[in-house]
Protein backbone atom coordinates (compact mmCIF):
# COMPACT_ATOMS: atom_id res chain seq x y z
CA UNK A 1 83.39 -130.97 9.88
CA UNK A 2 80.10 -129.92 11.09
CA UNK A 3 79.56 -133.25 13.33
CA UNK A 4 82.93 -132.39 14.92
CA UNK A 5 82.18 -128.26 15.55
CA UNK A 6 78.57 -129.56 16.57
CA UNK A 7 80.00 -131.66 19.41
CA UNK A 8 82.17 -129.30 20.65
CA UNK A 9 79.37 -126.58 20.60
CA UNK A 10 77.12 -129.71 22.87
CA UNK A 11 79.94 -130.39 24.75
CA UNK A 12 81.46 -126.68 25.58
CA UNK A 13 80.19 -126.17 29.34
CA UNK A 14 81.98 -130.03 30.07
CA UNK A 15 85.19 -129.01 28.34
CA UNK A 16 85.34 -125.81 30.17
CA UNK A 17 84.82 -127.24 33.82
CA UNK A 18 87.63 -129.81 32.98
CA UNK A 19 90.18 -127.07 31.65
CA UNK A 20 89.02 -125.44 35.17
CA UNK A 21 89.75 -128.72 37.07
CA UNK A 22 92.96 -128.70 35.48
CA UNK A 23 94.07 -124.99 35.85
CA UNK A 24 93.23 -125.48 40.08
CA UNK A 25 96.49 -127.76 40.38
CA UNK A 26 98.82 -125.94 40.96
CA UNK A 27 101.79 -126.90 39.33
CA UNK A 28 105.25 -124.70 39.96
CA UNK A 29 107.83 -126.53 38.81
CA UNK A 30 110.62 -123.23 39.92
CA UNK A 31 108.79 -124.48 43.27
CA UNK A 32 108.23 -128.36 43.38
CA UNK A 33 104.51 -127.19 44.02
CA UNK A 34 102.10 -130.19 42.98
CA UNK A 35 103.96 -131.43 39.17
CA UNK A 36 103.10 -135.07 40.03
CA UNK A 37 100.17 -134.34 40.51
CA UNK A 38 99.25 -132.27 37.52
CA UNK A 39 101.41 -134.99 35.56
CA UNK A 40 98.71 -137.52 36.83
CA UNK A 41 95.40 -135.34 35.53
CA UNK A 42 97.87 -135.48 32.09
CA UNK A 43 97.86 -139.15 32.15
CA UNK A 44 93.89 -139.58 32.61
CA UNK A 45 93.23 -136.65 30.06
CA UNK A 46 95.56 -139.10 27.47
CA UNK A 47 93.95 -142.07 28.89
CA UNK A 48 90.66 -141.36 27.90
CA UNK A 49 91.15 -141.00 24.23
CA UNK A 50 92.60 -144.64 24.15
CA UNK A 51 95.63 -143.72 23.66
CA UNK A 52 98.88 -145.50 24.22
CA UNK A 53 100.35 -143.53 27.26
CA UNK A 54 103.76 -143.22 29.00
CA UNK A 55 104.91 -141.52 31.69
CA UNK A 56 108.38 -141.34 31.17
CA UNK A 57 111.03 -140.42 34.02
CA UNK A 58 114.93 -139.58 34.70
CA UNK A 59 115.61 -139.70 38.41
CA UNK A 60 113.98 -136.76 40.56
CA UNK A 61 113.19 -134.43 37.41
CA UNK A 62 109.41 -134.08 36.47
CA UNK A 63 107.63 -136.72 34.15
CA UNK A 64 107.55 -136.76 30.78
CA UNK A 65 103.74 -137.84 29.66
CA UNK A 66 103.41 -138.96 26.17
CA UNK A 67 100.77 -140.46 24.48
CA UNK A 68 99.95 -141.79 20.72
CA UNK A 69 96.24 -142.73 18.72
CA UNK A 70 96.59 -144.33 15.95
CA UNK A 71 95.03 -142.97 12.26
CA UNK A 72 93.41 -144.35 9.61
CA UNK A 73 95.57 -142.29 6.91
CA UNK A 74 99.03 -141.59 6.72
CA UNK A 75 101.11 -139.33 8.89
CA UNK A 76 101.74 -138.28 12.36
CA UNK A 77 101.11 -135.22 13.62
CA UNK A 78 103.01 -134.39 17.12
CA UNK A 79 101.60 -131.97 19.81
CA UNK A 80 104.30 -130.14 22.19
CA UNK A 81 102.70 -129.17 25.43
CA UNK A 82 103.82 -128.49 28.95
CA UNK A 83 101.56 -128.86 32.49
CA UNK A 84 104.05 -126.51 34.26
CA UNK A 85 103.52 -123.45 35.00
CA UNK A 86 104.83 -119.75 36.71
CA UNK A 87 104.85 -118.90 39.92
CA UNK A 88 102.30 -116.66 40.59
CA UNK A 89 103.89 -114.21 42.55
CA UNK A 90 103.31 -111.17 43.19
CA UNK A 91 99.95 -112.44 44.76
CA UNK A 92 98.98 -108.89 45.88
CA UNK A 93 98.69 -107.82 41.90
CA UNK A 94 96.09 -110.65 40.86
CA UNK A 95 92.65 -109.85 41.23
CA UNK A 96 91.06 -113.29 40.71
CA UNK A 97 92.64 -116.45 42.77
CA UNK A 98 95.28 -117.27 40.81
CA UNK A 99 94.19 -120.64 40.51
CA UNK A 100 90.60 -120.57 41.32
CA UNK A 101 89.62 -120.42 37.21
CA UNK A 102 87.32 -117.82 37.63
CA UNK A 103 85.45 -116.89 34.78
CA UNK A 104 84.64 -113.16 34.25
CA UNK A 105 83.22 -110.91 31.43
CA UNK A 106 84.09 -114.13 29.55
CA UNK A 107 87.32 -114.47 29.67
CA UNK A 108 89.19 -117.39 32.49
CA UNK A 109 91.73 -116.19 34.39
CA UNK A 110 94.41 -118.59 35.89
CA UNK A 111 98.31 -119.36 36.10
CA UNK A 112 98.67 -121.31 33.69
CA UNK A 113 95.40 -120.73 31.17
CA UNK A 114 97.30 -119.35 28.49
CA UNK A 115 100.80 -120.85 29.02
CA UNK A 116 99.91 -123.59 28.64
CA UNK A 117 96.86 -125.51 30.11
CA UNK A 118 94.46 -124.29 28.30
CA UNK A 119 96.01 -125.17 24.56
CA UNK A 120 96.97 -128.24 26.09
CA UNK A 121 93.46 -129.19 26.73
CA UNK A 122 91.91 -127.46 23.90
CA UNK A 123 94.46 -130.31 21.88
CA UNK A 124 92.97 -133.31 23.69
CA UNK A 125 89.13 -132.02 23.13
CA UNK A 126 89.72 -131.52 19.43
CA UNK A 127 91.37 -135.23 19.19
CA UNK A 128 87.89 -136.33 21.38
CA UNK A 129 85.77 -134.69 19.18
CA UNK A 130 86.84 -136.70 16.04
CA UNK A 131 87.16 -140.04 18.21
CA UNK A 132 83.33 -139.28 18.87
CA UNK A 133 82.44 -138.48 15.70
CA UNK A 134 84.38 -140.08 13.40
CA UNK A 135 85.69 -142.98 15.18
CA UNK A 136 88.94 -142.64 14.35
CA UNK A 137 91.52 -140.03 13.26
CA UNK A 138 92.23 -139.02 10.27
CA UNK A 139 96.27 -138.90 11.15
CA UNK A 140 98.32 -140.47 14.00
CA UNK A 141 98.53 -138.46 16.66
CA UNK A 142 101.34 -137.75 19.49
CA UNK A 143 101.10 -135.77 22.54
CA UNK A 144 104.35 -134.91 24.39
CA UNK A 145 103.59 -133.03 27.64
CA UNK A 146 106.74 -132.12 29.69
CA UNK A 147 106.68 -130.56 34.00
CA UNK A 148 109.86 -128.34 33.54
CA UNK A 149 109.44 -126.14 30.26
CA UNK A 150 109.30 -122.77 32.52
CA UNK A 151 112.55 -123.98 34.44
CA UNK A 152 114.42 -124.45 31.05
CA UNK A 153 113.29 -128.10 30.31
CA UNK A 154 117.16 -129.67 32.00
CA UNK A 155 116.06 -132.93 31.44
CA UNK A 156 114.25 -133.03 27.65
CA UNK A 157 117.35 -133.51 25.92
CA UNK A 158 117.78 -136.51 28.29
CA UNK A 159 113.88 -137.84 27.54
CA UNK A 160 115.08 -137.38 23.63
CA UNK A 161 117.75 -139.21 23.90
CA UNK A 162 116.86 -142.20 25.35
CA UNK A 163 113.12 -142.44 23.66
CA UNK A 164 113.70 -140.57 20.38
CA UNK A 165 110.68 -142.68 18.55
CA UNK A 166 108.32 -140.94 21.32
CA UNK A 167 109.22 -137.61 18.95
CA UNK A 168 109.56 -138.51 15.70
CA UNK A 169 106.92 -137.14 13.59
CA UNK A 170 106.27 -135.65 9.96
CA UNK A 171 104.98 -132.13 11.84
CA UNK A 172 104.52 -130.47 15.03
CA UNK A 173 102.37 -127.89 16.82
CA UNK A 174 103.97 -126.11 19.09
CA UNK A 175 102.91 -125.15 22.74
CA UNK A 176 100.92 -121.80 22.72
CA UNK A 177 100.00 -118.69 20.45
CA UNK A 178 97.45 -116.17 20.40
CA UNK A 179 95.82 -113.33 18.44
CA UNK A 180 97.43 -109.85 18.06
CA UNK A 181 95.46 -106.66 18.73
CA UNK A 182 93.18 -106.95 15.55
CA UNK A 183 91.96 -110.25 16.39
CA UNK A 184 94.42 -112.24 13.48
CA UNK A 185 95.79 -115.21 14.93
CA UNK A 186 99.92 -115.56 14.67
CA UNK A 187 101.35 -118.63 13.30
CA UNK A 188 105.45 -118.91 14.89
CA UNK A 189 107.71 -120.67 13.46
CA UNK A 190 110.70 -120.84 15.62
CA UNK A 191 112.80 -120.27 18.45
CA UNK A 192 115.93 -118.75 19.74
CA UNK A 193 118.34 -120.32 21.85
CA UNK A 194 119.64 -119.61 24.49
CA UNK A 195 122.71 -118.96 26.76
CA UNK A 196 122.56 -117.96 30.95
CA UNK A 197 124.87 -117.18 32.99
CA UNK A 198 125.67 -116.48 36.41
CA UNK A 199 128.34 -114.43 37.29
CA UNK A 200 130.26 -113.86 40.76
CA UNK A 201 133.40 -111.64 41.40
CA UNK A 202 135.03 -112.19 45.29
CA UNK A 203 137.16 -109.59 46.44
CA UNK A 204 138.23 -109.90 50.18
CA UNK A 205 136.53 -112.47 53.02
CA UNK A 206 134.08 -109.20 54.30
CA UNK A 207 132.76 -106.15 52.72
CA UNK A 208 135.42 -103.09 54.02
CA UNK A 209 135.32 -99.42 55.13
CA UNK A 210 134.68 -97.56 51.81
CA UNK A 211 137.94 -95.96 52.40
CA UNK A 212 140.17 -98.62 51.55
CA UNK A 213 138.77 -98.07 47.65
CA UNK A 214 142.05 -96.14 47.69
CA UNK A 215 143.99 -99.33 48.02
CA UNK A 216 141.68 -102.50 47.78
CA UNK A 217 140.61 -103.67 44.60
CA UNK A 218 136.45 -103.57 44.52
CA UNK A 219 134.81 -106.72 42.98
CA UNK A 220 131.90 -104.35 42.01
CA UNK A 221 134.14 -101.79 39.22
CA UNK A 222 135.94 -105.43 38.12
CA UNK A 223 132.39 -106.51 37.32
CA UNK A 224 130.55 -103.28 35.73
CA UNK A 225 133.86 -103.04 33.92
CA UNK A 226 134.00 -106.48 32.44
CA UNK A 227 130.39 -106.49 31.77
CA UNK A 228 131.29 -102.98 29.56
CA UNK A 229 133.78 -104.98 27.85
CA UNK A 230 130.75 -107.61 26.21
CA UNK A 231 128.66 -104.79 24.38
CA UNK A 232 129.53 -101.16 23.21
CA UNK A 233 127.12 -98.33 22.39
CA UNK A 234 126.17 -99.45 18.87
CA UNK A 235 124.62 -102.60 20.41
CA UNK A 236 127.43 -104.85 19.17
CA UNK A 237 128.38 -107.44 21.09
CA UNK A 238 132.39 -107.36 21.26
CA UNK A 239 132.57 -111.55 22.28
CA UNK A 240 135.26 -112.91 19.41
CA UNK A 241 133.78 -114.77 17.31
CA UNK A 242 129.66 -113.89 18.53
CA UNK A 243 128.63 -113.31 15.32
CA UNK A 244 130.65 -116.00 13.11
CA UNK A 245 127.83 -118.99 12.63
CA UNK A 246 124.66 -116.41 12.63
CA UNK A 247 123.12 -117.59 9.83
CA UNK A 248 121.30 -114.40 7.55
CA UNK A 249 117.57 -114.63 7.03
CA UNK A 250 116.32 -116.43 3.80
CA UNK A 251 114.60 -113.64 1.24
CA UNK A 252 111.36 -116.14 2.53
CA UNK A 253 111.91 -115.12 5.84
CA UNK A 254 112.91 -111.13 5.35
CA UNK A 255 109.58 -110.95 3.53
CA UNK A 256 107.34 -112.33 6.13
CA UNK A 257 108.55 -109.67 8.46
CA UNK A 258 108.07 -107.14 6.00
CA UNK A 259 104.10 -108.46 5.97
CA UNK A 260 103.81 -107.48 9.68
CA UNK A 261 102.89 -104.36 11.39
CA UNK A 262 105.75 -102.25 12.19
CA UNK A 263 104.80 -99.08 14.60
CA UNK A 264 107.52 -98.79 16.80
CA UNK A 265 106.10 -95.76 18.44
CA UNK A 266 103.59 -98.55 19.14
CA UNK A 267 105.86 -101.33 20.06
CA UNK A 268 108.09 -98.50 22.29
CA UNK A 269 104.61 -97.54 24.25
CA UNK A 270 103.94 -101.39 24.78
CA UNK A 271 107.38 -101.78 26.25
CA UNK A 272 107.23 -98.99 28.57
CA UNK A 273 109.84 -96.79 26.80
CA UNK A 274 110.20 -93.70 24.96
CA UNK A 275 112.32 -94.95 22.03
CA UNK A 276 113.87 -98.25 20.77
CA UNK A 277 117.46 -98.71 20.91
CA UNK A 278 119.65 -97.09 18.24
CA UNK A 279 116.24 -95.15 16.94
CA UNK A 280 115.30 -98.18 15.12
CA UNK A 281 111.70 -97.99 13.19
CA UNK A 282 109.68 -99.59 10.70
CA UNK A 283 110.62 -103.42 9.34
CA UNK A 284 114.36 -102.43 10.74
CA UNK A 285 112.88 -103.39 14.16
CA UNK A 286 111.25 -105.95 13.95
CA UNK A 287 114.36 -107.73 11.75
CA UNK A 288 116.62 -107.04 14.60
CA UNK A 289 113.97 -108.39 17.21
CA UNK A 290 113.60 -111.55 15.14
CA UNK A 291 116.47 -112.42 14.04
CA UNK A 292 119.72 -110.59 15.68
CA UNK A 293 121.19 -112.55 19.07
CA UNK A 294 121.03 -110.92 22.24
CA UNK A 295 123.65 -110.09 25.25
CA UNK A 296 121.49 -109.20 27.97
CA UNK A 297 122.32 -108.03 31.40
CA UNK A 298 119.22 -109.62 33.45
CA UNK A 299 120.82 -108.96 37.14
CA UNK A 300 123.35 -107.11 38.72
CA UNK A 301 124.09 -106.70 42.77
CA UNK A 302 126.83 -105.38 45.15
CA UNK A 303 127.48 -104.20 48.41
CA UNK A 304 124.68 -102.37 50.82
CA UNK A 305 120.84 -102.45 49.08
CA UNK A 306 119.33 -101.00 51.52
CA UNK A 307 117.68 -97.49 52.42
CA UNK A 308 120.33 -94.48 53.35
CA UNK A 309 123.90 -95.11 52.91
CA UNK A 310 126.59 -96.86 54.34
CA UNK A 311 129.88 -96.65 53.08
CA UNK A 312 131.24 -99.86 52.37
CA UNK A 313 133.60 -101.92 49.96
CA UNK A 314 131.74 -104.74 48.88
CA UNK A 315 133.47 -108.08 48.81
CA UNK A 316 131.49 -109.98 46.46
CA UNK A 317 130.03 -108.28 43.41
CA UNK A 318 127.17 -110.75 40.90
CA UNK A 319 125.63 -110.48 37.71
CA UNK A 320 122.90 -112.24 35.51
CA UNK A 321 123.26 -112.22 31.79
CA UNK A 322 121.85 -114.14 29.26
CA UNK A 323 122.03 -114.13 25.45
CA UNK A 324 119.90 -115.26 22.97
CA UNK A 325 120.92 -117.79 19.97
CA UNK A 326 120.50 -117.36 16.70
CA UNK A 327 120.34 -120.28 13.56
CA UNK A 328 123.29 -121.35 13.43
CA UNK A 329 124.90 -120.54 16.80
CA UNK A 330 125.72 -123.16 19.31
CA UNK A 331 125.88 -122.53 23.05
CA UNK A 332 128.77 -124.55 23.55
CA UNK A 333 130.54 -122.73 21.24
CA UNK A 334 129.22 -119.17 22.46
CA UNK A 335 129.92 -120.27 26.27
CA UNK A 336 133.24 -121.20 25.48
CA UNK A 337 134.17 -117.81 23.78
CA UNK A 338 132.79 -116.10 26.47
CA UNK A 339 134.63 -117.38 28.65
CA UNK A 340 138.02 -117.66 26.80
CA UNK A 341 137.43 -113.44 26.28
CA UNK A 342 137.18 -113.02 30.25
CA UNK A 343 139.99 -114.78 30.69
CA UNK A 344 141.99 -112.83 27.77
CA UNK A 345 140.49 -109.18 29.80
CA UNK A 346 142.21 -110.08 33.19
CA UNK A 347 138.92 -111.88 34.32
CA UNK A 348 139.90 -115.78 34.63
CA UNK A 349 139.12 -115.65 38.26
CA UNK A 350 135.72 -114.50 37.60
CA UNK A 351 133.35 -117.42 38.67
CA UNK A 352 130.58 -118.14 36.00
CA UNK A 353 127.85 -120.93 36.37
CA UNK A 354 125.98 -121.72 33.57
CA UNK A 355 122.06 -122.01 34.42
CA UNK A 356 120.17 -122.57 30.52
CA UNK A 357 121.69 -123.57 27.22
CA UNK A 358 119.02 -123.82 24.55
CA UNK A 359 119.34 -124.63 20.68
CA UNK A 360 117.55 -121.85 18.52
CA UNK A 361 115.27 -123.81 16.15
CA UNK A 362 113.70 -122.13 12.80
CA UNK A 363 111.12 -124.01 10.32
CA UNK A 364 111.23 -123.27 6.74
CA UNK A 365 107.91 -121.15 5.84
CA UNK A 366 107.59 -123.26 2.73
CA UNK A 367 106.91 -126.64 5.27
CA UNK A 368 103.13 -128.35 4.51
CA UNK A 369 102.39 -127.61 7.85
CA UNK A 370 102.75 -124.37 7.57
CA UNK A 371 100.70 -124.11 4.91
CA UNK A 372 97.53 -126.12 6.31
CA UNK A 373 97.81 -124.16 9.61
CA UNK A 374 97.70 -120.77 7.31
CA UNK A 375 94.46 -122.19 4.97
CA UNK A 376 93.00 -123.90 8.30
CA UNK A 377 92.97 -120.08 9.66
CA UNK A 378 91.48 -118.72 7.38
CA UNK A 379 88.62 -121.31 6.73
CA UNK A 380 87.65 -121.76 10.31
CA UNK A 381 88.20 -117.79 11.02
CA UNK A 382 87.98 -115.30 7.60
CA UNK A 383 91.40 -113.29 8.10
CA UNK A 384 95.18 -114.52 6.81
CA UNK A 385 97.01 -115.17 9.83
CA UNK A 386 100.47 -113.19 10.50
CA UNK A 387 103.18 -115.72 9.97
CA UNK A 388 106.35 -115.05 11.85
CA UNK A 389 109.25 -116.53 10.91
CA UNK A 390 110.54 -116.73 14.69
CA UNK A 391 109.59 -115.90 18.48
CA UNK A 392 111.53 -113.54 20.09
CA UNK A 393 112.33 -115.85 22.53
CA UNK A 394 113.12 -119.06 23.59
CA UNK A 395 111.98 -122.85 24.07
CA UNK A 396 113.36 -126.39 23.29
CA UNK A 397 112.15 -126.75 20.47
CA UNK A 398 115.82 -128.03 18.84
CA UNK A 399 115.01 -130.87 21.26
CA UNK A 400 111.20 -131.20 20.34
CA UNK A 401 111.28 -131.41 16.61
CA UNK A 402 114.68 -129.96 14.96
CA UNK A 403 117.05 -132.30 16.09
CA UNK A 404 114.72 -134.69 14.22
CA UNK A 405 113.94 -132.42 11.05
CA UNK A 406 110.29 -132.16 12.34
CA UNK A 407 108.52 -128.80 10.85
CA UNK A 408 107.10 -127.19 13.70
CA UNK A 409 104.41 -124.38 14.00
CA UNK A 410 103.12 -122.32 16.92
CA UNK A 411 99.46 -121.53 16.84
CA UNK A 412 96.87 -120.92 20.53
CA UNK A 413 94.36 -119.87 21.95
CA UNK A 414 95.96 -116.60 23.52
CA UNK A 415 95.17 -113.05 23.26
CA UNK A 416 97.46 -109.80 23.29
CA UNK A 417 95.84 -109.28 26.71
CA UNK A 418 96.70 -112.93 28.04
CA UNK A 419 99.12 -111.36 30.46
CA UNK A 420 101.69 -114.65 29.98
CA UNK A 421 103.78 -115.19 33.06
CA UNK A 422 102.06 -112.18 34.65
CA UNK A 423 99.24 -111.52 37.50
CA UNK A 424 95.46 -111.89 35.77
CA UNK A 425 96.15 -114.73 32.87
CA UNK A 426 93.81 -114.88 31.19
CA UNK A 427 92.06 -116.34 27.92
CA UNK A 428 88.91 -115.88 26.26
CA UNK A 429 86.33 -118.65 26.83
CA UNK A 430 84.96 -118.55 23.27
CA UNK A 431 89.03 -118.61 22.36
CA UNK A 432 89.13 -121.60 24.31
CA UNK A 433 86.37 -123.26 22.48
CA UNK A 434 87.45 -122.20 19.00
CA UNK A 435 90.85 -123.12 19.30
CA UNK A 436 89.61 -126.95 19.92
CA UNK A 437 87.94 -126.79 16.67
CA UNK A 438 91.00 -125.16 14.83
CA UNK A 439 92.79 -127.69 15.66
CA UNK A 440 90.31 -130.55 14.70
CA UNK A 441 90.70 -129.02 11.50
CA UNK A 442 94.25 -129.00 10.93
CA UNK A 443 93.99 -132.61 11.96
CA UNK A 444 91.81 -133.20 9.23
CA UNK A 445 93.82 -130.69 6.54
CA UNK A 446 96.56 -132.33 7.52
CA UNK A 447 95.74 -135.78 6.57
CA UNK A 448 94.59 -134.17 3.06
């Protein structure tokens, strides 16, 4: 491999002015803020490997840009990427443009860098640098690049549906990943699902004189009481039925999160909290981060906000919730027995809209590709990886690759300081670089 890593070492300043080029478009899909556009820098990028490229669309939702090169051995190997990105509000926290791609003390900062631009790119280069070196690959390649991953990908299922041999493949890489605090990169290997809801309770046609509490029924108790009704103060969620397909954790699976660091007076300081729920520490932690489902209150609002008081009924009360999906919950299923036990707790008027449904997704740790990503790691970089056997949270990647029995693997070019979805993204530079030629290796393990 030293051609390849020489080329990207001659070639470094040019692939880190085009990841720049690329990170200055905006693209906020939450905000219809220039996806075409970005969609059309994805098509060129694809374009100029000689690749066979679609751009694939469903009425007014945000293309799908796909792209395949040929190898000379057997295989396919199929990259998952996005070109959306997060809003980048609040501005007033950033202190580099947010998408100016500044570079500073080495590191690029920029919505988008490390979720996902920048592994996107860093996937292209390494594919360019064995085009220019080899003249060929040594696998088939497949680049999927979707515009609405950080609105919940609506449409994917939709794009899978209708153009399923655009994702079939014998592995996948999934969008991003990073390092943890010691420098040793993480290898994911799943995701969980996903369930939102939004929830409004009307009383009468205005918010009332506070005094009428004595007589009027107030949308705001029927809410905060309902909502007491989902979870009680062992962290169970009380849903009939919640818990009925969770599938347990292999022995495979319980022993990768046994490899992993477990401080929670750490992981409680990182979170901004004194303690973890229920006093959990050690490996109990991080198994019930992993791989126990969620019911989440995200949002809750009623009645007068503002400063001082006013004394008022409110008429309409809301609420946010969303839970997380475990292997082998479904969120029709969970939807439906949530809202079967409103109805059965006096709550069938209760008006929910469902925003997100995701699939969780979960790739055996025994899969090849896990394997060459874990040797490929170590090669190119000296230090095991940490392997863990799910994120935390959620992406499509039931529509990506399980639905089609693809492996799939998360591994980028992301730090612990990356600041994902928050003001200052960031990535190292020489991350940026590296990562191209980790992944022109696992290309080339790959085909092995």
């Amino acid at each position: 491999m030293k051609e390849v890593f020489d080329y990207v070492d001659r070639h470094a300043s040019e692939f880190v002015r085009e990841l720049q080029g690329f990170l200055r478009q905006p693209s906020i899909s939450a905000q219809g803020k220039g996806v075409e556009d970005a969609a059309r820098i994805v098509e060129r990028m694809f374009s100029s490997l000689g690749a066979r490229v679609q751009v694939l669309r469903a009425g007014e939702a945000a293309p799908l840009v796909t792209a395949e090169i040929p190898g000379g051995g057997e295989g396919t190997l199929l990259f998952y990427n996005h070109y959306d990105v997060q809003p980048p509000e609040p501005l007033d926290r950033w202190q580099h443009d947010p998408f100016g791609a500044e570079i500073d003390g080495g590191k690029m900062y920029a919505r988008g860098v490390a979720d996902n631009k920048g592994d996107l790119v860093a996937r292209v280069k390494a594919v360019q640098a064995l085009l220019n070196t080899r003249g060929n690959l040594p696998v088939t390649v497949k680049f999927v690049a979707e515009g609405e991953e950080e609105i919940g990908s609506p449409n994917l299922e939709r794009y899978a549906k209708e153009h399923p041999e655009v994702f079939r493949a014998d592995a996948c890489i999934w969008e991003t990943g990073g390092r943890d605090e010691e420098g040793r990169l993480e290898i994911t290997l799943g995701c969980k699902g996903l369930c939102y809801a939004h929830i409004e309770v009307e009383g009468g046609s205005f918010d009332l004189h506070s005094s009428l509490a004595a007589v009027v029924p107030n949308p705001a108790w029927r809410l905060v009481w309902a909502l007491s009704l989902l979870k009680n103060d062992r962290e169970e969620v009380l849903i009939p039925g919640f818990y009925d397909d969770v599938r347990e954790p292999s022995p495979r699976e319980v022993a990768l999160i046994e490899k992993l660091p477990a401080d929670p007076e750490r992981l409680a300081k990182q979170f901004g909290v004194d303690r973890l729920v229920l006093g959990l520490v050690g490996t109990e932690a991080l198994k019930r981060l992993y791989f126990g489902p969620t019911c989440n209150v995200c949002g809750l609002s009623a009645g007068y906000e503002g400063p001082g008081s006013k004394t008022v009924l409110p008429s309409r009360a809301m609420a946010k919730l969303d839970m997380r999906l475990v292997p082998d919950q479904r969120p029709t299923d969970i939807t439906r027995k949530f809202e079967d036990y409103l109805r059965a707790k006096g709550c069938g008027d209760f008006r929910v809209t469902w925003l997100g449904a995701e699939h969780p997704a979960r790739t055996d740790p025994d899969s090849r590709i896990v394997k060459v990503l874990r040797e490929t790691v170590v090669e190119l970089y000296g230090k095991e990886p940490l392997v863990f056997p799910t994120s935390a949270g959620t992406g499509p990647m039931y529509q990506v690759a399980a639905q089609f029995g693809t492996p799939t693997a998360g591994i980028g070019i992301g730090n612990v300081g990356s600041r994902v979805h928050g003001p200052d993204e960031n990535v190292s530079v020489s991350d940026f670089l590296e990562g191209i030629k980790c992944m022109a290796l696992v290309l080339e393990r790959f085909a092995g």
